[in-house]
Protein backbone atom coordinates (compact mmCIF):
# COMPACT_ATOMS: atom_id res chain seq x y z
CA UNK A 1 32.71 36.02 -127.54
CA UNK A 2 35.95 36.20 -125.96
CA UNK A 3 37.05 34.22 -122.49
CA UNK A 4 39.57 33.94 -120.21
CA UNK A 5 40.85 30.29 -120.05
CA UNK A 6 41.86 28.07 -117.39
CA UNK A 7 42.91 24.87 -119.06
CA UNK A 8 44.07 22.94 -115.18
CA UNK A 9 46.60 20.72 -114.92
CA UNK A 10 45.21 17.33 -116.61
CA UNK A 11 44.58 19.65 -119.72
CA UNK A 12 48.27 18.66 -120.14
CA UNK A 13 48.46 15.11 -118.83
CA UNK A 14 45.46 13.18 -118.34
CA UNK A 15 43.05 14.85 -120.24
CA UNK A 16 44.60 16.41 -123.66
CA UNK A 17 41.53 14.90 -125.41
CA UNK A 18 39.67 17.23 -123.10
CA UNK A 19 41.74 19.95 -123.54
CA UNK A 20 42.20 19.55 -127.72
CA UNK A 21 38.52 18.96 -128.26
CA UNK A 22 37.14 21.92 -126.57
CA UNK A 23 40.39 24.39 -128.21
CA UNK A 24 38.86 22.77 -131.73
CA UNK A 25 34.84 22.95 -131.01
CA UNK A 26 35.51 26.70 -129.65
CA UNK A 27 37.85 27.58 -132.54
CA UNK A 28 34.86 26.03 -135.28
CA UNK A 29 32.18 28.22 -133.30
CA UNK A 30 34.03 31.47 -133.28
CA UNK A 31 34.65 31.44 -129.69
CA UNK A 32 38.19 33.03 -128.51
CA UNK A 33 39.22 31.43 -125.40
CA UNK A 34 42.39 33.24 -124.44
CA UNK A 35 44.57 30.88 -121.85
CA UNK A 36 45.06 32.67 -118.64
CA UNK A 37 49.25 33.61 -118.44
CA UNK A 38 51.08 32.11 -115.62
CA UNK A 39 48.10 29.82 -114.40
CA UNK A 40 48.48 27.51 -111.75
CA UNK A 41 47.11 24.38 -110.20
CA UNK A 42 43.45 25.27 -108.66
CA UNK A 43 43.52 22.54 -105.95
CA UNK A 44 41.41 19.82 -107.60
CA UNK A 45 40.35 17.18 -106.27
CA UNK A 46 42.04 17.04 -102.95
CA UNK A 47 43.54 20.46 -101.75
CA UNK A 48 40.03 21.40 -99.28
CA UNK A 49 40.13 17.96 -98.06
CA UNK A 50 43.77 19.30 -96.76
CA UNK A 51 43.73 22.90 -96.07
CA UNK A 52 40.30 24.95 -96.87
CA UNK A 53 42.07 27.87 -96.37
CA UNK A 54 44.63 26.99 -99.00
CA UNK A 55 42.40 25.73 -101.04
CA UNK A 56 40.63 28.92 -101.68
CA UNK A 57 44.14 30.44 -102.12
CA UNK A 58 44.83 28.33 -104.62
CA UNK A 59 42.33 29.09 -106.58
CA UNK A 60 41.85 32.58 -105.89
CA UNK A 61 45.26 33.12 -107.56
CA UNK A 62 43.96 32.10 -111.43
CA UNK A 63 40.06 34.15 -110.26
CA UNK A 64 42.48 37.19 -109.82
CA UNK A 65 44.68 36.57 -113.10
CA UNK A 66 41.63 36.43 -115.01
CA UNK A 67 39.89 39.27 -113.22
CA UNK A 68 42.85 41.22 -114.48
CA UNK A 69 42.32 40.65 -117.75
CA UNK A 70 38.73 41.96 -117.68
CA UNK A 71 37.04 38.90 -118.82
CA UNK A 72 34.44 35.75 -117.90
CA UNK A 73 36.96 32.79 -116.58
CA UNK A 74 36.12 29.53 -118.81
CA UNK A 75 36.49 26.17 -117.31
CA UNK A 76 36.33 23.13 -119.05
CA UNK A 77 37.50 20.70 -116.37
CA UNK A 78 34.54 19.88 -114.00
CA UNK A 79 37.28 19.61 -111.02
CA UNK A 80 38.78 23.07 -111.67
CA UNK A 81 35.24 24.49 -112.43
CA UNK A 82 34.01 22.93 -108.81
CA UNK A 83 36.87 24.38 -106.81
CA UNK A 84 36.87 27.71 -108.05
CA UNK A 85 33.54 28.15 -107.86
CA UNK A 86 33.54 26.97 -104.64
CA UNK A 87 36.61 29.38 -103.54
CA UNK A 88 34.36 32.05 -104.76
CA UNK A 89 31.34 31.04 -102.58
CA UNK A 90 33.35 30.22 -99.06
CA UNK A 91 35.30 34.29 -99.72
CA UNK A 92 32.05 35.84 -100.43
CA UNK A 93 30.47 34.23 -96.75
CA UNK A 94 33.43 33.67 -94.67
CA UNK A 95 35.34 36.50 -93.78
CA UNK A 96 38.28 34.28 -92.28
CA UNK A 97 38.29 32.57 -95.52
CA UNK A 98 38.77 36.04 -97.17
CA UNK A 99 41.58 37.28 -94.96
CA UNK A 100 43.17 34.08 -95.12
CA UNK A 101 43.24 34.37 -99.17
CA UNK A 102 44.70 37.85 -98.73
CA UNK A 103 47.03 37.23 -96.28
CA UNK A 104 48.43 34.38 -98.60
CA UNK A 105 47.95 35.81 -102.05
CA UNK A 106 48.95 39.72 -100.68
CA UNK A 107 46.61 40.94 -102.52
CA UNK A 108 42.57 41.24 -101.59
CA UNK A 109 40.08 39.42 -103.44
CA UNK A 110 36.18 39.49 -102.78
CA UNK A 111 35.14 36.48 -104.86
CA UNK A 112 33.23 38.39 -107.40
CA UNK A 113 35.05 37.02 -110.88
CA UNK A 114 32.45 35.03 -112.88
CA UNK A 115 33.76 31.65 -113.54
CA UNK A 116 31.70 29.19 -116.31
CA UNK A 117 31.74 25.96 -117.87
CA UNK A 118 32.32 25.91 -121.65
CA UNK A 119 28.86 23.94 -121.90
CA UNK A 120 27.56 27.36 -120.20
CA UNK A 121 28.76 29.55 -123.04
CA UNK A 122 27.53 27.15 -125.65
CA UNK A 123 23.90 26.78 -124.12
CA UNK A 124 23.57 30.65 -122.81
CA UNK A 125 25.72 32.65 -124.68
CA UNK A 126 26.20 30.92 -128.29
CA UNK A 127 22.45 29.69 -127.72
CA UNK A 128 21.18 26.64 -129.09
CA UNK A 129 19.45 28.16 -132.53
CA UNK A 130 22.72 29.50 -133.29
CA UNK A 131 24.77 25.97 -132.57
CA UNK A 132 22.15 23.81 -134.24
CA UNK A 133 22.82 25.88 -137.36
CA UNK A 134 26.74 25.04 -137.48
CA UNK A 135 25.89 21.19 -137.13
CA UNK A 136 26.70 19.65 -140.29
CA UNK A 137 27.12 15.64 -139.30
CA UNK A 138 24.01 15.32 -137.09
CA UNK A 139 24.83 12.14 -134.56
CA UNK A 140 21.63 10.32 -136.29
CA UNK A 141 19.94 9.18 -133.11
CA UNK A 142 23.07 7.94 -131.15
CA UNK A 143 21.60 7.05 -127.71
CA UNK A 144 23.45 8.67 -125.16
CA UNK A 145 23.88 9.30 -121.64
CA UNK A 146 24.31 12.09 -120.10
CA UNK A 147 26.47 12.05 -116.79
CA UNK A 148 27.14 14.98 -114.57
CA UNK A 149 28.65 12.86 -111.53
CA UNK A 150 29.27 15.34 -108.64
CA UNK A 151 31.27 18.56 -109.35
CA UNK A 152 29.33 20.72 -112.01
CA UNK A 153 26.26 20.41 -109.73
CA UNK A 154 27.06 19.78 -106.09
CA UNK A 155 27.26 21.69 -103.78
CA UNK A 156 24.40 23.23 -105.60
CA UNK A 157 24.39 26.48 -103.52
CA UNK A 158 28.12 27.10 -105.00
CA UNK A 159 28.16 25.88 -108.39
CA UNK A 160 24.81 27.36 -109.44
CA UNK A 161 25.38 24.83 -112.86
CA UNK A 162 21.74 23.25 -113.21
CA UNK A 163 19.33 21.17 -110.90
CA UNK A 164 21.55 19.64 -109.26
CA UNK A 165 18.86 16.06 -108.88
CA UNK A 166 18.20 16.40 -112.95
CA UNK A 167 20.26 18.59 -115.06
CA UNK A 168 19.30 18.70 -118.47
CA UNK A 169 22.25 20.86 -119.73
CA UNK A 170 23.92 18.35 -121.58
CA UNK A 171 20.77 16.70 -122.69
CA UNK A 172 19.67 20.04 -124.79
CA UNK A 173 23.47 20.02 -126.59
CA UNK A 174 22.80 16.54 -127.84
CA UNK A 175 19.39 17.20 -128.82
CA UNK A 176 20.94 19.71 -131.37
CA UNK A 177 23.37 17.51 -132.59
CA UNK A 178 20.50 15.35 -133.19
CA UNK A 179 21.58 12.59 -130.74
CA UNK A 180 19.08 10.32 -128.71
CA UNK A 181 18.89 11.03 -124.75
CA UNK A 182 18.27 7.88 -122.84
CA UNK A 183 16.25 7.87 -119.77
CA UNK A 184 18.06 7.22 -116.96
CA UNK A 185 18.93 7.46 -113.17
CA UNK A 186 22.51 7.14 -112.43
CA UNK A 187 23.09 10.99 -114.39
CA UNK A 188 24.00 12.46 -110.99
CA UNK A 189 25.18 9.61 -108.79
CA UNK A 190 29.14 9.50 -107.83
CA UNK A 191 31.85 7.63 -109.98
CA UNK A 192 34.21 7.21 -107.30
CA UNK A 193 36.84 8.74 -108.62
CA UNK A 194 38.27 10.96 -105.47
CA UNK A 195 39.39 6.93 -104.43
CA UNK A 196 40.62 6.14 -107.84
CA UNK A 197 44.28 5.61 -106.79
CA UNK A 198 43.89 5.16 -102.78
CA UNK A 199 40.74 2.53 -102.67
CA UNK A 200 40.55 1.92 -105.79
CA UNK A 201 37.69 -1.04 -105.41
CA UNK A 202 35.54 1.70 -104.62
CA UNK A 203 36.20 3.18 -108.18
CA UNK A 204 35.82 0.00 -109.67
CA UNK A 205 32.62 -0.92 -108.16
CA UNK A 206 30.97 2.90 -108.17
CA UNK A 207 32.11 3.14 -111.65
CA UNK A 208 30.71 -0.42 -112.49
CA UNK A 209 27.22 0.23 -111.56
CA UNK A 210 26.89 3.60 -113.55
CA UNK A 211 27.49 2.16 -116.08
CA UNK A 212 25.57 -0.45 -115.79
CA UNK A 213 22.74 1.91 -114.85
CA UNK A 214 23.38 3.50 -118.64
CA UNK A 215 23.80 0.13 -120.86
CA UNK A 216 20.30 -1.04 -119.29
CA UNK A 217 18.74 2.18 -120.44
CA UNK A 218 19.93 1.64 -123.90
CA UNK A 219 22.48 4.03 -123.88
CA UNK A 220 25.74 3.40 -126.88
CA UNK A 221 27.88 5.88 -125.19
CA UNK A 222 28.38 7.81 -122.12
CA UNK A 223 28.78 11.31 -122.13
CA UNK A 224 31.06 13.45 -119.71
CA UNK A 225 32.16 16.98 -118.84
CA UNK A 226 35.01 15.68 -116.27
CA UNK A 227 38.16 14.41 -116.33
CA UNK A 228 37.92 12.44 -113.19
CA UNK A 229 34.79 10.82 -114.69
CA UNK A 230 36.35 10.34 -117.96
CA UNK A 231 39.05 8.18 -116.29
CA UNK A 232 36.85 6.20 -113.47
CA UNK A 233 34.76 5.22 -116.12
CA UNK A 234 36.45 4.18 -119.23
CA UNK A 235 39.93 3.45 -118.29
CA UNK A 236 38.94 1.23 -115.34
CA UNK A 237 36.24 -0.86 -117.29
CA UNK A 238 38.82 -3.70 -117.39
CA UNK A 239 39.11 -3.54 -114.04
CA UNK A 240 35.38 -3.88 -114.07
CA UNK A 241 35.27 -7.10 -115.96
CA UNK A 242 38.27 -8.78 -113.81
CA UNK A 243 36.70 -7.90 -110.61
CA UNK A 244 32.62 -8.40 -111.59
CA UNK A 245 33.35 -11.03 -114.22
CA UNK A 246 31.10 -8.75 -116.70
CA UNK A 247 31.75 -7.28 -119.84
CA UNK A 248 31.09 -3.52 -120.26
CA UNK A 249 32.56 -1.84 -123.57
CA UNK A 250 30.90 1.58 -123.19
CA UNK A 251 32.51 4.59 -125.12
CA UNK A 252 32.97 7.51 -122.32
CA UNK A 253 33.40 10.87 -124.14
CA UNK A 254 33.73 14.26 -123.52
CA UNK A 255 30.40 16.41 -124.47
CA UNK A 256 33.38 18.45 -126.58
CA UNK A 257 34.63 15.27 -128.59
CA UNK A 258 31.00 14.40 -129.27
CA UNK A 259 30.13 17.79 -130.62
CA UNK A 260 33.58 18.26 -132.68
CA UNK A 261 32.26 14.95 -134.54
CA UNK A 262 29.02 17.12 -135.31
CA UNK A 263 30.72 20.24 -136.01
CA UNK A 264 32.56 17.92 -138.91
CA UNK A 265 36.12 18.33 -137.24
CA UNK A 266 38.31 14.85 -137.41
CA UNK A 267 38.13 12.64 -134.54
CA UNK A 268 41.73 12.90 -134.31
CA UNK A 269 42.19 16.52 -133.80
CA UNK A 270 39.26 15.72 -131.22
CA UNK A 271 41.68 12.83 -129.38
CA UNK A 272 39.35 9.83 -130.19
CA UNK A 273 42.27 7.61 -130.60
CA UNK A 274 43.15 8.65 -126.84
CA UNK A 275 40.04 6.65 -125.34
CA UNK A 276 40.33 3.53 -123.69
CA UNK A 277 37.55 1.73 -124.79
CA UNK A 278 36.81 1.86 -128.86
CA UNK A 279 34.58 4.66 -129.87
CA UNK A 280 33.87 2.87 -133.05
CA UNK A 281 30.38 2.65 -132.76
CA UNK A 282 30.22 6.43 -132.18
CA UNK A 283 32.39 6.99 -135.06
CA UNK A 284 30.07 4.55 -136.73
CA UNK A 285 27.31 6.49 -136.61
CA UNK A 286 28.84 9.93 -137.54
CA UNK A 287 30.98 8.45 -140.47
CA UNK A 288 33.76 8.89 -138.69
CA UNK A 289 37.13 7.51 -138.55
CA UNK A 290 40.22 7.80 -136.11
């Protein structure tokens, strides 16, 4: 199984951990991601809000690097995932859109490279008989929740990623690690975190109530496939408790951190010790250290 790879920009800054964990889960599985040369920023979060036109540019650029090398483009960032999905949608339906790209890239491009999440290629191409049978520290019932927020599934005519009311993607991963799926109904509502720096009470509060949503289903940890997400949600919970006056404490990890614990690779290579909040009741379960 070999990929093209777009790592994005916070692959670098914000979200190493990200980055590091899904390099180390794809490395233990056999998968080859090869990182796309001369890559550039795809326009997440804000670029479309901006310029659409641009926007599609931007990430039209990386679709046609990786078209050149003759290969599936693998995302792990749900931002960079969103937008070039997206830019593939608006060229393949809007012919100004497509001009517009080729006018600013000089080159034509007609939207057709397939572009997929790593949990994609674990679930559809790996499969799940063949990943349950590399699990070697099983999470032992660690109740989870599963949050998609907005980008892997909206809009849904674009990103194609699951049912975009109840995806269940992530939920079938932790079954095979033999983790616990909580019930719950915040799996799909929005974190806030395009107004994490500009209105950032927004963040707080959005933030807040998911994961309130997930503590009163039981949950011990939240699970996430973006870095936007990541951030909104564990780094602001002490923003949380100053501005609610209630105490939160909930481990927010990437769905690749949680299955390099069950794959038996160190939770430092995995960038545990990066999180905000403790993971040590995660760890805890796993036998796991930092």
């Amino acid at each position: 199984m070999k990929y093209a790879y777009y790592p994005g920009c916070s692959a670098h800054s914000t979200a190493r951990d990200m980055h590091e964990s899904c390099l180390a889960v794809a490395k233990a599985l056999g998968i080859e991601l090869n990182e796309i040369k001369g890559w550039t920023c795809c326009g997440a979060s804000a670029a479309h809000q901006t310029d659409r036109k641009l926007a599609a540019s931007l990430a039209s650029a990386n679709l046609l690097l990786a078209k050149q090398m003759g290969m599936d483009m693998v995302v792990n960032c749900a931002a960079c995932y969103n937008r070039s999905k997206v830019a593939n949608y608006e060229i393949i339906h809007s012919e100004e859109i497509r001009q517009s790209v080729a006018d600013c890239l000089g080159q034509s491009y007609d939207g057709s490279q397939p572009v997929r999440h790593f949990v994609e290629i674990l679930l559809k191409d790996l499969g799940l008989p063949a990943l349950r049978k590399k699990i070697i520290n099983p999470l032992k019932g660690l109740k989870t929740a599963s949050y998609y927020g907005c980008y892997l599934v909206r809009p849904p005519e674009a990103t194609g990623f699951d049912d975009p009311e109840n995806p269940t993607i992530l939920e079938s991963l932790i079954d095979v690690m033999g983790g616990e799926n909580v019930e719950w109904s915040g799996k799909v509502d929005c974190c806030g975190g395009m107004q994490n720096l500009t209105r950032t009470e927004i963040t707080v509060r959005r933030s807040a109530a998911v994961i309130g949503m997930a503590q009163a289903a039981g949950a011990e940890c939240i699970v996430v496939a973006c870095p936007m997400c990541q951030i909104s949600l564990d780094v602001r919970q002490a923003d949380m408790e100053k501005l609610l006056g209630k105490h939160y404490r909930m481990p927010v990890i990437y769905i690749t951190q949680l299955l390099g614990l069950a794959l038996g690779i160190s939770p430092k290579k995995l960038g545990f010790d990066r999180l905000m909040v403790s993971p040590a009741a995660v760890l805890k379960t796993t036998k796991a250290a930092v």
